[in-house]
C-alpha atoms as a PDB file:
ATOM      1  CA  UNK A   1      33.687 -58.651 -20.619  1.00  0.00           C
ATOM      2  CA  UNK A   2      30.116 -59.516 -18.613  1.00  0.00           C
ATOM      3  CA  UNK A   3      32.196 -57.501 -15.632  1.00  0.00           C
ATOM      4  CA  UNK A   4      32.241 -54.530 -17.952  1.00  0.00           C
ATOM      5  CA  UNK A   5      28.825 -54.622 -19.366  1.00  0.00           C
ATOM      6  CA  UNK A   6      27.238 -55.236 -15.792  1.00  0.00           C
ATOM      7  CA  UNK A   7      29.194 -52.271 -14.159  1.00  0.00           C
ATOM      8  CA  UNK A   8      27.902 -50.030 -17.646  1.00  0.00           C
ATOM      9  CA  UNK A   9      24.428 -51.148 -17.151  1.00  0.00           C
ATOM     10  CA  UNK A  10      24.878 -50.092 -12.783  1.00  0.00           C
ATOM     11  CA  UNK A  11      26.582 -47.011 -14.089  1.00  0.00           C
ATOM     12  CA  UNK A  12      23.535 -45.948 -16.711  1.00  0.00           C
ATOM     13  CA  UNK A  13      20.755 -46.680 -14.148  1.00  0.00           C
ATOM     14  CA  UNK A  14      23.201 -44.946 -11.225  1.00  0.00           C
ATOM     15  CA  UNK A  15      23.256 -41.556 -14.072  1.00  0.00           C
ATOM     16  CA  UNK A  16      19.724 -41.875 -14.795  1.00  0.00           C
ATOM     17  CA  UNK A  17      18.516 -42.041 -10.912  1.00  0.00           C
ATOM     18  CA  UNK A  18      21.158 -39.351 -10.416  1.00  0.00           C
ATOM     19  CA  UNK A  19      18.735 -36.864 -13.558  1.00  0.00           C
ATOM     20  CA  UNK A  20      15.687 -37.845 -12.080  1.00  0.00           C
ATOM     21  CA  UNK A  21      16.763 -36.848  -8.439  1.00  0.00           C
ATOM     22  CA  UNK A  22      17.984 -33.736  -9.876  1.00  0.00           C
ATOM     23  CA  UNK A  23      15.324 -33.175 -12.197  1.00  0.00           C
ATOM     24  CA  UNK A  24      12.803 -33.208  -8.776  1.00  0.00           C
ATOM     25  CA  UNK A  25      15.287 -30.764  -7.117  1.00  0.00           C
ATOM     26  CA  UNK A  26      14.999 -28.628  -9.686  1.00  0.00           C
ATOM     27  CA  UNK A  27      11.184 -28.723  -9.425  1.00  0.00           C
ATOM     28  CA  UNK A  28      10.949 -28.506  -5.919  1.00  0.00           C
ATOM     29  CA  UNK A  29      13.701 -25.496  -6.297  1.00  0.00           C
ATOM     30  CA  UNK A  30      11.549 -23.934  -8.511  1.00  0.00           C
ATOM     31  CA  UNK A  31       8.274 -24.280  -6.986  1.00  0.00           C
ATOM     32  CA  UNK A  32       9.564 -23.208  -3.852  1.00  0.00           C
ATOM     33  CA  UNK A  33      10.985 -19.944  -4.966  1.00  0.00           C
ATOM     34  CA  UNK A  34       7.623 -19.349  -7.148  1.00  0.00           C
ATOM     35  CA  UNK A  35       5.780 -19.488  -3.516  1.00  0.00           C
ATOM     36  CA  UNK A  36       7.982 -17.588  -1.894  1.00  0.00           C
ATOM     37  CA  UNK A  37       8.334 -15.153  -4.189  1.00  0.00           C
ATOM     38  CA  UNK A  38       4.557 -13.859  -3.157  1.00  0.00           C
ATOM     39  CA  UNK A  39       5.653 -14.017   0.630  1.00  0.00           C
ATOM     40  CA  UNK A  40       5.272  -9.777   0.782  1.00  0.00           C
ATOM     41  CA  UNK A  41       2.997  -9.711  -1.295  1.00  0.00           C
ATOM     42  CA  UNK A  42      -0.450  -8.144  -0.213  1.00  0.00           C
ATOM     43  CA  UNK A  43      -2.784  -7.806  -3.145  1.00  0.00           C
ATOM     44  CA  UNK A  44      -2.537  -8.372  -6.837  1.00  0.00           C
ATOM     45  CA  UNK A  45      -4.753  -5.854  -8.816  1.00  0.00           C
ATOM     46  CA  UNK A  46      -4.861  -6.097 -12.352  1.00  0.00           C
ATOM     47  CA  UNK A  47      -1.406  -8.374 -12.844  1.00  0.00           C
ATOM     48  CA  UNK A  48       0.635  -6.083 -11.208  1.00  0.00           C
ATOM     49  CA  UNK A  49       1.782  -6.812  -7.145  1.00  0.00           C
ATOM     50  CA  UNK A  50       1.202  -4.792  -3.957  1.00  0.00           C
ATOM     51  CA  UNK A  51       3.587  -5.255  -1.830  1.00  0.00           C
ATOM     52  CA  UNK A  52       2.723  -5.201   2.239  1.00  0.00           C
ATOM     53  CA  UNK A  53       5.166  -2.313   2.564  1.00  0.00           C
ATOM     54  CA  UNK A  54       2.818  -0.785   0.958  1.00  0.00           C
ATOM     55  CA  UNK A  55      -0.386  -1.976   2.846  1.00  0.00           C
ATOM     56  CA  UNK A  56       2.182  -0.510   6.162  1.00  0.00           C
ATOM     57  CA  UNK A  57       2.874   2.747   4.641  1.00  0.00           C
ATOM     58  CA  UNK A  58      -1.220   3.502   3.985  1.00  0.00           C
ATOM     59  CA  UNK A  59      -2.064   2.193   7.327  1.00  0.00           C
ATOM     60  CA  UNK A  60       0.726   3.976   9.262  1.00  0.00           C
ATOM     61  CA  UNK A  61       0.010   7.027   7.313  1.00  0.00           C
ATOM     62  CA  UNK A  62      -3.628   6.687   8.309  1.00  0.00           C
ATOM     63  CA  UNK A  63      -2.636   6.043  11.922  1.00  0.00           C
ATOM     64  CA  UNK A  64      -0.793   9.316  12.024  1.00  0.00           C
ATOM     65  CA  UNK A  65      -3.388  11.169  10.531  1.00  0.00           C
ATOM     66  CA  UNK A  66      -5.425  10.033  13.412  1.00  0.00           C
ATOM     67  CA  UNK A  67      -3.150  11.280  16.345  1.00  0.00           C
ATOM     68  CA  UNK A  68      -2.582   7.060  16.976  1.00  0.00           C
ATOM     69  CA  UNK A  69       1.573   8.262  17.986  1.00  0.00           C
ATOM     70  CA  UNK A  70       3.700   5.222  18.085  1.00  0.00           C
ATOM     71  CA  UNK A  71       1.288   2.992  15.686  1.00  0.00           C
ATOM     72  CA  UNK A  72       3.558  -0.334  14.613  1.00  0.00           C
ATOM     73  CA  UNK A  73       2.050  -2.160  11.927  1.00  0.00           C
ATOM     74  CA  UNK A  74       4.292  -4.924  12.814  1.00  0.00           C
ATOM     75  CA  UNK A  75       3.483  -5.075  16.451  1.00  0.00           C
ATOM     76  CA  UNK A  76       2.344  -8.759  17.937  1.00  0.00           C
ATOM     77  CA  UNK A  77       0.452  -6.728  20.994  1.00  0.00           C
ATOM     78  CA  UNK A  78      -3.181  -7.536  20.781  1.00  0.00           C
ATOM     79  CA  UNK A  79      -4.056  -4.280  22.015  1.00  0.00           C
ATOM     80  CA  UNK A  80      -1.822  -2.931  19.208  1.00  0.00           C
ATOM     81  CA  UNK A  81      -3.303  -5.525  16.365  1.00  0.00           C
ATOM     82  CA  UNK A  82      -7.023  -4.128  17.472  1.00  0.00           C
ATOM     83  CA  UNK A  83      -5.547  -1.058  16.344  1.00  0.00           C
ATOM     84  CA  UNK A  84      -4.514  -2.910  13.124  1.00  0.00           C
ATOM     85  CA  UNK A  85      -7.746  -4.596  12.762  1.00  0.00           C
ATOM     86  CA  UNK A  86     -10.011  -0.895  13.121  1.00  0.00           C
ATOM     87  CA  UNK A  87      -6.977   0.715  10.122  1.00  0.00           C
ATOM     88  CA  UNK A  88      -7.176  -2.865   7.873  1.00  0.00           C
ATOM     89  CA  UNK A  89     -10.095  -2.084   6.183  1.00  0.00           C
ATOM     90  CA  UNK A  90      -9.373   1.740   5.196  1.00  0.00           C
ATOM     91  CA  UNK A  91      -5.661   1.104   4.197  1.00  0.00           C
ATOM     92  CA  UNK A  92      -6.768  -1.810   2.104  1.00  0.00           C
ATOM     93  CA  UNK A  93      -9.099   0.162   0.417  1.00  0.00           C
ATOM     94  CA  UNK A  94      -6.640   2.980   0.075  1.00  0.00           C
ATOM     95  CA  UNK A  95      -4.076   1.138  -1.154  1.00  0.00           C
ATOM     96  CA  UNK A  96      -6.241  -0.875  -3.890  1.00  0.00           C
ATOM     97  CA  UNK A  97      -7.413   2.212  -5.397  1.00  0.00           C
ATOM     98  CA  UNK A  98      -4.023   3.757  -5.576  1.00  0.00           C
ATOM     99  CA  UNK A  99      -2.964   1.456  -7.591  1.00  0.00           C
ATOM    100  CA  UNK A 100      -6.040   1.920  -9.770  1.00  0.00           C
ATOM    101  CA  UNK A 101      -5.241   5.084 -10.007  1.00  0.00           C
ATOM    102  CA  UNK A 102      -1.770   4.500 -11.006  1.00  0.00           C
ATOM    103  CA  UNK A 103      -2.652   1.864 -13.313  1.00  0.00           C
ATOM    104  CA  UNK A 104      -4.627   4.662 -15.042  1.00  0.00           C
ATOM    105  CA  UNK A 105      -2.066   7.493 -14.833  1.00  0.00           C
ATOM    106  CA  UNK A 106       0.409   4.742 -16.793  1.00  0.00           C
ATOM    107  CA  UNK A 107      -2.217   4.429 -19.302  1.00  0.00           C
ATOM    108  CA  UNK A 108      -2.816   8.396 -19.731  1.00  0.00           C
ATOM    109  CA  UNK A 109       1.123   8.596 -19.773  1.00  0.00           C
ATOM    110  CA  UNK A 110       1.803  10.008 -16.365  1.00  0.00           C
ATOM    111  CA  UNK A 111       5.467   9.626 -15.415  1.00  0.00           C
ATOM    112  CA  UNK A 112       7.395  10.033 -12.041  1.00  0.00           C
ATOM    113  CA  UNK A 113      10.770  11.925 -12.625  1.00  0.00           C
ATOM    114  CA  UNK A 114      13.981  11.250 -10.364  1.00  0.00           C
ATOM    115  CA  UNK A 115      13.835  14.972  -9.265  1.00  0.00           C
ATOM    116  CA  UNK A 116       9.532  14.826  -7.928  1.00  0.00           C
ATOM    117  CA  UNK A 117      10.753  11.091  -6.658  1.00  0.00           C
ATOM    118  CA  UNK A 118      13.886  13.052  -4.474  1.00  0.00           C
ATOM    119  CA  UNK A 119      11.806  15.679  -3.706  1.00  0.00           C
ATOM    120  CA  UNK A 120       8.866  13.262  -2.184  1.00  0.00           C
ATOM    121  CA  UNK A 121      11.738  11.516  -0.310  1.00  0.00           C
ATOM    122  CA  UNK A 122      12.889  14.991   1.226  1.00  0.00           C
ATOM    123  CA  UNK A 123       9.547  15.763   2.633  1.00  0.00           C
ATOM    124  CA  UNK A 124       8.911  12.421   3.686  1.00  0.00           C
ATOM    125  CA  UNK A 125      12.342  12.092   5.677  1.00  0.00           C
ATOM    126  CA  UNK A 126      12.241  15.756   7.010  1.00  0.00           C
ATOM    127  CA  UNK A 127       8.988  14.734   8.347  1.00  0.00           C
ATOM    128  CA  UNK A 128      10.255  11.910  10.421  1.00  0.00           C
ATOM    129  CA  UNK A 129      13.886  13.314  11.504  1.00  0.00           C
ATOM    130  CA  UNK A 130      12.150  16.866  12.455  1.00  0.00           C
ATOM    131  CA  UNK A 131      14.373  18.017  15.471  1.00  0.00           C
ATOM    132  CA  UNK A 132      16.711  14.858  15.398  1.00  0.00           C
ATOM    133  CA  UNK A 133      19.727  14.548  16.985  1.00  0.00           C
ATOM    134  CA  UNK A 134      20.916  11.815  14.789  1.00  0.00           C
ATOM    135  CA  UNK A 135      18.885  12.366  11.457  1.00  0.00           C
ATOM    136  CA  UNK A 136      20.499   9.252   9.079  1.00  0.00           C
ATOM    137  CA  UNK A 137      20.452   6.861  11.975  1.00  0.00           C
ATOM    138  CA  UNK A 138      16.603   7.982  13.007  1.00  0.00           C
ATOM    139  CA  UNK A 139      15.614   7.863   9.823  1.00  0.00           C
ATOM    140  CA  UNK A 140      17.009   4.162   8.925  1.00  0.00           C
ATOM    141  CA  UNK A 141      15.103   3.261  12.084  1.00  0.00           C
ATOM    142  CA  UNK A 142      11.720   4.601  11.352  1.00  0.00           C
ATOM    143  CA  UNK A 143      11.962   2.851   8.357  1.00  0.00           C
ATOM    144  CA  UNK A 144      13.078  -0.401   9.772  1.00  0.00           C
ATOM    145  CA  UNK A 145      10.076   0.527  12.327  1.00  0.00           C
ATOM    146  CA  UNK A 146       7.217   0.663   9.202  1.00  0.00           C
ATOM    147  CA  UNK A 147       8.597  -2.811   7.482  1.00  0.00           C
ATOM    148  CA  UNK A 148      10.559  -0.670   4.637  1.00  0.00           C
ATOM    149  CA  UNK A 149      13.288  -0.333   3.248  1.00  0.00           C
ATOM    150  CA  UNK A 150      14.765   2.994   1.064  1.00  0.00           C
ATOM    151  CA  UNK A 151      14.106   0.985  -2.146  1.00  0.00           C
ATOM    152  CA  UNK A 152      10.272   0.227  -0.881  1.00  0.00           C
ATOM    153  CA  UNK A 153       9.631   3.877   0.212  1.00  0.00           C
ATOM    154  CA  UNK A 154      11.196   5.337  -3.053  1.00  0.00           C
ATOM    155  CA  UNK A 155       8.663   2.971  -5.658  1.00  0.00           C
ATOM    156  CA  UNK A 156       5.747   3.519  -3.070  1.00  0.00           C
ATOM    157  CA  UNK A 157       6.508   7.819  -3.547  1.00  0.00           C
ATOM    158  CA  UNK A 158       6.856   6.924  -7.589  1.00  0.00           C
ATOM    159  CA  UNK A 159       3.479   5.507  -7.387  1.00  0.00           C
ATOM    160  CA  UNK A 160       1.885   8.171  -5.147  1.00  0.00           C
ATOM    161  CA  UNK A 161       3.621  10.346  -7.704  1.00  0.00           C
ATOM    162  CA  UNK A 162       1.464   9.418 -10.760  1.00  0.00           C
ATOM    163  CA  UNK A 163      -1.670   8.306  -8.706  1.00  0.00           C
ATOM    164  CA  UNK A 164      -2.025  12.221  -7.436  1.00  0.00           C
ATOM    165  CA  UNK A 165      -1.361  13.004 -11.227  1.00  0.00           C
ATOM    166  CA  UNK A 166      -4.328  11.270 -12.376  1.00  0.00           C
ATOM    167  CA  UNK A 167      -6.779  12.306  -9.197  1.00  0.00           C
ATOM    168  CA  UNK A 168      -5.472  15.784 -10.338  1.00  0.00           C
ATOM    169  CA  UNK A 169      -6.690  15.344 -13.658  1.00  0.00           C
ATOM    170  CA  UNK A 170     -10.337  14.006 -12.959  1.00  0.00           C
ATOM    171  CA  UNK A 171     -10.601  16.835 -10.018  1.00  0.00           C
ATOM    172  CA  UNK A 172      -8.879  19.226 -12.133  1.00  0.00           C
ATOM    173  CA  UNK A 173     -12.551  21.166 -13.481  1.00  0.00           C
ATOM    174  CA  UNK A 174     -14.292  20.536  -9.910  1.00  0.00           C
ATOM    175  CA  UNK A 175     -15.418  24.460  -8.735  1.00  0.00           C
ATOM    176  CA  UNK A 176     -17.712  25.542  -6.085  1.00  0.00           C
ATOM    177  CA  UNK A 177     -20.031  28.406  -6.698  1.00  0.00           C
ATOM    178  CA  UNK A 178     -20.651  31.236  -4.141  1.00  0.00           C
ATOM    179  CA  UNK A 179     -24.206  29.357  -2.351  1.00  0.00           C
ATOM    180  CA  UNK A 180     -21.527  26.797  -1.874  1.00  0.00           C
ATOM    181  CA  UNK A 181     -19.115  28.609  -0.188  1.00  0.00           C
ATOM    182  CA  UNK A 182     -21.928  30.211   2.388  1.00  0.00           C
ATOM    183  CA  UNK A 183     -23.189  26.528   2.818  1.00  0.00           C
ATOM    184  CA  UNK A 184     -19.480  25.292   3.908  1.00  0.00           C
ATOM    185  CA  UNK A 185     -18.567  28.501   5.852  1.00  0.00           C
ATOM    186  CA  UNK A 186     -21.956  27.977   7.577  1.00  0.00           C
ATOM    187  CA  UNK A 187     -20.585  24.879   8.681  1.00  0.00           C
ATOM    188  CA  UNK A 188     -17.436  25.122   8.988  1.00  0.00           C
ATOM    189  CA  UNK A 189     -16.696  28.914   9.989  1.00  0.00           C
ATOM    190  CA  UNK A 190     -15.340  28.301  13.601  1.00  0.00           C
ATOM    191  CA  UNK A 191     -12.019  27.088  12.247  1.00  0.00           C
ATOM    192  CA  UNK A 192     -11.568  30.321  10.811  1.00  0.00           C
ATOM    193  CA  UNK A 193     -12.456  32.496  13.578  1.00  0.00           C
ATOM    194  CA  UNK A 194     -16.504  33.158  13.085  1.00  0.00           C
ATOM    195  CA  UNK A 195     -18.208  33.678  15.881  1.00  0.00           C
ATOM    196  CA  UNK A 196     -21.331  34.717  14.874  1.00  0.00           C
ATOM    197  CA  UNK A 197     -20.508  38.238  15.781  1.00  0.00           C
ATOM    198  CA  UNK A 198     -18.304  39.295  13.366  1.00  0.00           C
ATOM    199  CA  UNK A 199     -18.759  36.403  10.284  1.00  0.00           C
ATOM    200  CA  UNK A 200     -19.554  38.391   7.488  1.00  0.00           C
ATOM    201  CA  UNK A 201     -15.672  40.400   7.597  1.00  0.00           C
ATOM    202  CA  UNK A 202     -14.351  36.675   8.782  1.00  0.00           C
ATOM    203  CA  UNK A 203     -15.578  35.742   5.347  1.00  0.00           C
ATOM    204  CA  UNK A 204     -14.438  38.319   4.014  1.00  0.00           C
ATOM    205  CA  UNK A 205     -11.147  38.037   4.905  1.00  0.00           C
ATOM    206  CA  UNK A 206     -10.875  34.416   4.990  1.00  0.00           C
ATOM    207  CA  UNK A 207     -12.518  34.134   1.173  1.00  0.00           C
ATOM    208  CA  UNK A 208      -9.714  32.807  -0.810  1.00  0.00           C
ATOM    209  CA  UNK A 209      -8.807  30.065   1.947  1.00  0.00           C
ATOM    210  CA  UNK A 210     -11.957  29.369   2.284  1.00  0.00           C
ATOM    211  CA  UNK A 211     -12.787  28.990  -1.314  1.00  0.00           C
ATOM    212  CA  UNK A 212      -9.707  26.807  -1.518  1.00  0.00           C
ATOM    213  CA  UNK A 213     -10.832  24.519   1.458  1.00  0.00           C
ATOM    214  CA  UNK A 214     -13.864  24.010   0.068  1.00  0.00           C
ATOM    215  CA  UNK A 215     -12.639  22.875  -3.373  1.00  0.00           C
ATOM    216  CA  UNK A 216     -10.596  20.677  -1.896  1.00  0.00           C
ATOM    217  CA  UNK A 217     -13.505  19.167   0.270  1.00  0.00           C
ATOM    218  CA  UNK A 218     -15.425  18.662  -2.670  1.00  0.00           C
ATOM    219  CA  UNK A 219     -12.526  16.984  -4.603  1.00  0.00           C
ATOM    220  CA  UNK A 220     -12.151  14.788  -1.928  1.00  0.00           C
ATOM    221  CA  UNK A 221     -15.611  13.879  -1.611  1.00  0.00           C
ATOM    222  CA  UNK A 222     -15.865  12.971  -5.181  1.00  0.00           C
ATOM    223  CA  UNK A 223     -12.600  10.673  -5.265  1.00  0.00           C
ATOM    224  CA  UNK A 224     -14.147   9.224  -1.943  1.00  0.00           C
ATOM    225  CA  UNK A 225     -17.077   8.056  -4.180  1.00  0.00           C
ATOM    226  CA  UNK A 226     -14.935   7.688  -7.728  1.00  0.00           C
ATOM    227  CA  UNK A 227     -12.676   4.873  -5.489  1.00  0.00           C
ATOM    228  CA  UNK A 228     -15.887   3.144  -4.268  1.00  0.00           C
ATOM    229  CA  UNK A 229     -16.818   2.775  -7.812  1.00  0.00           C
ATOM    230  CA  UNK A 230     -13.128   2.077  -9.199  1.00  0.00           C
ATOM    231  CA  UNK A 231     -12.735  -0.497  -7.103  1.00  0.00           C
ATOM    232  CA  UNK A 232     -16.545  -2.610  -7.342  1.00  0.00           C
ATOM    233  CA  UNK A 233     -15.912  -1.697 -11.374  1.00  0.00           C
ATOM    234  CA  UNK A 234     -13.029  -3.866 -10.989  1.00  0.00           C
ATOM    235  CA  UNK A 235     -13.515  -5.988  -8.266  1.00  0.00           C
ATOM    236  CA  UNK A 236     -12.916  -8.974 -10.603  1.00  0.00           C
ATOM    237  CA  UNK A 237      -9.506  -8.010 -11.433  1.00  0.00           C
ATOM    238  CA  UNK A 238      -8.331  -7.308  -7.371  1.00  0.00           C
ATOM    239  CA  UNK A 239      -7.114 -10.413  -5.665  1.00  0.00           C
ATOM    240  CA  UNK A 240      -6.619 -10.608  -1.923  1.00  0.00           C
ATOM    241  CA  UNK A 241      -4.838 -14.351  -1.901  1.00  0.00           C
ATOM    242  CA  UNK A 242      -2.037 -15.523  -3.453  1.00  0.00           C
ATOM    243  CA  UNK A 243      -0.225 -19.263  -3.449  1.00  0.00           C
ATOM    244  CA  UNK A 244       1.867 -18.269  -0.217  1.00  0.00           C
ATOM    245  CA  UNK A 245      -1.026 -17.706   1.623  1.00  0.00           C
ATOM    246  CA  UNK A 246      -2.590 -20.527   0.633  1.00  0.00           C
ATOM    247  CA  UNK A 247       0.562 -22.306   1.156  1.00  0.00           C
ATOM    248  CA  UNK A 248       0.608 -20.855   5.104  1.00  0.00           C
ATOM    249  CA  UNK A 249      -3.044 -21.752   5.557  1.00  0.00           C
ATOM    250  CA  UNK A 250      -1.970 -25.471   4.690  1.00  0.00           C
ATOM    251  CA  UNK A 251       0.785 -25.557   6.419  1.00  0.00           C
ATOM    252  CA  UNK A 252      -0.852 -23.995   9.672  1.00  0.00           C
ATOM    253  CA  UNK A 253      -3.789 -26.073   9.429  1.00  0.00           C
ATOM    254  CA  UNK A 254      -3.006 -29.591   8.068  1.00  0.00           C
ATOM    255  CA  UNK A 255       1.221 -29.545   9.497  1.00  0.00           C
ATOM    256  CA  UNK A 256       0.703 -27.665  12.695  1.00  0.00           C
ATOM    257  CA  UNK A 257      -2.688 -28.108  13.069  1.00  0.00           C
ATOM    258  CA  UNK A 258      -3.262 -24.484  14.651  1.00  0.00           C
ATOM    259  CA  UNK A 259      -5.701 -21.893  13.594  1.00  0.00           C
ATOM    260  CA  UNK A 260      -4.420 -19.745  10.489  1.00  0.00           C
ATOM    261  CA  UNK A 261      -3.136 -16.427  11.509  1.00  0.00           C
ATOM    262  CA  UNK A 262      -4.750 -13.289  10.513  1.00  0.00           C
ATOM    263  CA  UNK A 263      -2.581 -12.066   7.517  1.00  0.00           C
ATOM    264  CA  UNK A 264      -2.817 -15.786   5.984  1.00  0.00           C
ATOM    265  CA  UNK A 265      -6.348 -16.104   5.784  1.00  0.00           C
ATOM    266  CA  UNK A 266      -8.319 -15.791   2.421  1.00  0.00           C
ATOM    267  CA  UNK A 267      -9.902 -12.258   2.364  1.00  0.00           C
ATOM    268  CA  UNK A 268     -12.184 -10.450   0.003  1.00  0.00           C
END
């Protein structure tokens, strides 16, 4: 009988050693996967995440838009992460006020539709696979190439999507009057073929693409200065860090003991 009770009492504290240890797991499971789960993460603005695909599709974008050919946001060549370092601070800026901007197209009730979203993905692959021998394959690459995936690349478009609907809407009344379109050909009339011979019939001839580049000079001036604003109106809402990266910067710095990498440190 005191053989049964003493093997009961072994087997209660055996179960309840066997809950706690489980119970710790389960902890430990969970806090892992709640600090991993911000490991792409780039920004959080206003509750909602941006993901570094993201960040890598603004700053390739950029990159292009400079002539940089054969920019790899992923690239561990320092002469290639200078390159990262001089695009960081525009496609950060970019990206934050994107998602301003989509945060307030949401509110104003601007959608995204399957058929724009398609149609976004056409241009964007046609783009890429322009005189490919092997479109699909190229295309999967590129992708790979810019740290995204199809499902990335279609919810970045979606959010491009309603962004441009809302810049669209505050740009939507912006005009330029006719002293304004002398001051910007003026400036700007060599790309259309004045010489100062012959401007007055360039202008002539050029006058609706002109007025039309000018517009869109002005709009872009204006959402230049709206994002400063967006983004210092809200600054207190945008954060850079997250508990992964202050996970990393612990582990780097008190485990390894090495100097935190660039994309772990604490930024503003």
């Amino acid at each position: 009988m005191k053989g049964k009770n003493t093997k009961g009492r072994v087997n209660k504290k055996l179960k309840i050693v066997l809950l706690i240890i489980l119970t710790v797991a389960v902890v430990f499971s969970s806090l892992f996967f709640y600090i991993f789960s911000y490991r792409n993460v780039y920004a959080i603005v206003k509750g909602t995440k941006i993901y570094n695909s993201q960040y890598y599709y603004e700053a390739v974008k950029e990159a292009e838009r400079l002539n940089y050919l054969g920019y790899d946001p992923l690239s561990s060549d320092p002469k290639m992460q200078s390159l990262q370092r001089m695009l960081a601070d525009y496609a950060k800026n970019y990206t934050i006020s994107e998602r301003l901007y989509y945060l307030m197209g949401v509110q104003d009730g601007f959608t995204a539709s399957n058929a724009e979203i398609e149609k976004a993905l056409e241009d964007y692959e046609n783009n890429i696979i322009k005189g490919s021998s092997n479109p699909e394959k190229d295309f999967q690459d590129e992708l790979k190439s810019r740290g995204l995936t199809e499902k990335d690349l279609r919810s970045i478009l979606a959010f491009d999507i309603i962004a441009t609907k809302e810049k669209d809407k505050l740009t939507e009344k912006i005009n330029v009057s006719e002293s304004d379109l002398k001051a910007y050909f003026n400036e700007w009339g060599s790309a259309y073929g004045a010489n100062g011979k012959n401007d007055e019939q360039v202008y002539k001839n050029n006058y609706e693409r002109i007025k039309q580049d000018a517009i869109n000079m002005k709009k872009s001036d204006y959402l230049d200065n709206y994002s400063r604003t967006l983004i210092a109106d809200n600054v207190k809402y945008i954060s850079m860090d997250n508990v992964y990266k202050k996970f990393m910067r612990w582990y780097y710095q008190n485990f390894l003991g090495l100097s935190v990498p660039y994309q772990y440190q604490a930024s503003n």
